[in-house]
C-alpha atoms as a PDB file:
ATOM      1  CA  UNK A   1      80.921 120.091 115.991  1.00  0.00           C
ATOM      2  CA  UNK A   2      80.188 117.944 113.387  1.00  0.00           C
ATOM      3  CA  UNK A   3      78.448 114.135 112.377  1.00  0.00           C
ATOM      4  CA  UNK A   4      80.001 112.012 109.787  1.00  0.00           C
ATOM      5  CA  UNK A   5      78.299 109.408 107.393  1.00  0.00           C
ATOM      6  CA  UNK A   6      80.179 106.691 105.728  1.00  0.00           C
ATOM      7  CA  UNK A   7      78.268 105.505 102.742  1.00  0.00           C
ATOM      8  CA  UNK A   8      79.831 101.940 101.170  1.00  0.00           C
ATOM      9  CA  UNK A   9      79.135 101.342  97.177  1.00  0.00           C
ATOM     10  CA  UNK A  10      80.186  97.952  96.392  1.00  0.00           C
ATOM     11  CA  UNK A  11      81.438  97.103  92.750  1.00  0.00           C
ATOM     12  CA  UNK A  12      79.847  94.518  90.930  1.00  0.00           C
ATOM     13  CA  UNK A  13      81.795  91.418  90.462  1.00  0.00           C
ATOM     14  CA  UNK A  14      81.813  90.909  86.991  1.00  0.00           C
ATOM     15  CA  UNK A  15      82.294  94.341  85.655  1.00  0.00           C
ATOM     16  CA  UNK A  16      83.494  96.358  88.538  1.00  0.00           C
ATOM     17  CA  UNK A  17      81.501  99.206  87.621  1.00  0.00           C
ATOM     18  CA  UNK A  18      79.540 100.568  91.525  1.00  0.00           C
ATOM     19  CA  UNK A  19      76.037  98.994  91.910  1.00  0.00           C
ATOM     20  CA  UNK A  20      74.763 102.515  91.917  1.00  0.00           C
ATOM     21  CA  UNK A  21      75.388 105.723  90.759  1.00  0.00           C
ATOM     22  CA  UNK A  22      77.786 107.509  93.060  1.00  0.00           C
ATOM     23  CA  UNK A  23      77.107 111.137  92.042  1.00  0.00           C
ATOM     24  CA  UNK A  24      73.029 110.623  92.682  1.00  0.00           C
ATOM     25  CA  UNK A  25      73.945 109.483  95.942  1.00  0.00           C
ATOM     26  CA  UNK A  26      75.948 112.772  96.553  1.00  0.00           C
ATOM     27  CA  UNK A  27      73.197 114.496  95.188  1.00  0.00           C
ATOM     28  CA  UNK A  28      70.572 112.940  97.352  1.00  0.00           C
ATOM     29  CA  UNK A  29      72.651 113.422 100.625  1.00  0.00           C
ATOM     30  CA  UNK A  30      73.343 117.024  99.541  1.00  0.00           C
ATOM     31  CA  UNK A  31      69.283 117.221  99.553  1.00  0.00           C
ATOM     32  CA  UNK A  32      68.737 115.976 103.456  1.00  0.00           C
ATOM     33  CA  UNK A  33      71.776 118.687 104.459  1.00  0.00           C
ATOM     34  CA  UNK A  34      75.170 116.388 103.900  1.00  0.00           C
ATOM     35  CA  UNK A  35      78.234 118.404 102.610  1.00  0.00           C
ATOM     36  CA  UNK A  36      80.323 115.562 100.893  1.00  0.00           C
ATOM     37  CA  UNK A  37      83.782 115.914 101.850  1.00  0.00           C
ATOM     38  CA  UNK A  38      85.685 112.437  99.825  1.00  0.00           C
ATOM     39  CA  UNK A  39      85.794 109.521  98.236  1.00  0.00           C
ATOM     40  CA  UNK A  40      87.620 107.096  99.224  1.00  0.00           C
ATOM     41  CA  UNK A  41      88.400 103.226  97.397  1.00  0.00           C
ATOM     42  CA  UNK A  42      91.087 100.946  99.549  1.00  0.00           C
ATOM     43  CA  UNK A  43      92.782  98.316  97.226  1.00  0.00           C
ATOM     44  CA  UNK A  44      92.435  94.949  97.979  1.00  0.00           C
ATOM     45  CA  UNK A  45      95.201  92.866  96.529  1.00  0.00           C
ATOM     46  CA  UNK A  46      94.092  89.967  94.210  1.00  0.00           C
ATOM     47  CA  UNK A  47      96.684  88.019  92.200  1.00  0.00           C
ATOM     48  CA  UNK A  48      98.845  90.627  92.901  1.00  0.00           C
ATOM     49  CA  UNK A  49      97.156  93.048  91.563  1.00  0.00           C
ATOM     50  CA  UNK A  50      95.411  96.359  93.708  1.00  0.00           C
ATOM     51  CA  UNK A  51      91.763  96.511  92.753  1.00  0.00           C
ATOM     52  CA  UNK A  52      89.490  98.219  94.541  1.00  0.00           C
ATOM     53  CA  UNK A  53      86.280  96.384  95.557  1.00  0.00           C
ATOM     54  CA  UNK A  54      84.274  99.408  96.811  1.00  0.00           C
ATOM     55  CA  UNK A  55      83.726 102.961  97.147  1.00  0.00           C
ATOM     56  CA  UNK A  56      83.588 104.870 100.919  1.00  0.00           C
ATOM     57  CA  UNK A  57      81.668 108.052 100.049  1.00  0.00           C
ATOM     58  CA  UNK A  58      81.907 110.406 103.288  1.00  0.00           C
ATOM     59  CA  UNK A  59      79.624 113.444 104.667  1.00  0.00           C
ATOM     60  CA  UNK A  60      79.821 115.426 107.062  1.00  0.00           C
ATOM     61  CA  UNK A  61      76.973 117.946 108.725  1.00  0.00           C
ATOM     62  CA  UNK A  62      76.645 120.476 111.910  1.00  0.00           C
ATOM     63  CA  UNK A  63      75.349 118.421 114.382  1.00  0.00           C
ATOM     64  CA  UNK A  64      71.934 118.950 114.347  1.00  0.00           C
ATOM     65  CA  UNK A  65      70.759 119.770 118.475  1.00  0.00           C
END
């Protein structure tokens, strides 16, 4: 059995580049025993144009008993 974390990283407005650094996030869940399994960024229409607004990073680990 396994435990799932959904970690969001928003854009910034401006220049739509994340807030943070995605792959140091990976890294740092990797450290406290999270495999990352995807990454995930849902459109949001604006103007009629599909932008995404944020990244869904996902992990998974054994549940720990």
């Amino acid at each position: 059995m396994f435990e799932y974390k959904f970690v969001k990283i928003e854009f910034k407005k401006i220049s739509g580049k994340p807030k943070e650094d995605y792959q140091e996030v990976i890294k740092s869940h990797a450290e406290q025993g999270w495999r990352f399994v995807q990454i995930f960024s849902p459109d949001s229409v604006t103007s009629g144009v599909a932008v995404g607004s944020y990244y869904d990073l996902i992990f998974e680990r054994p549940v720990q008993k």
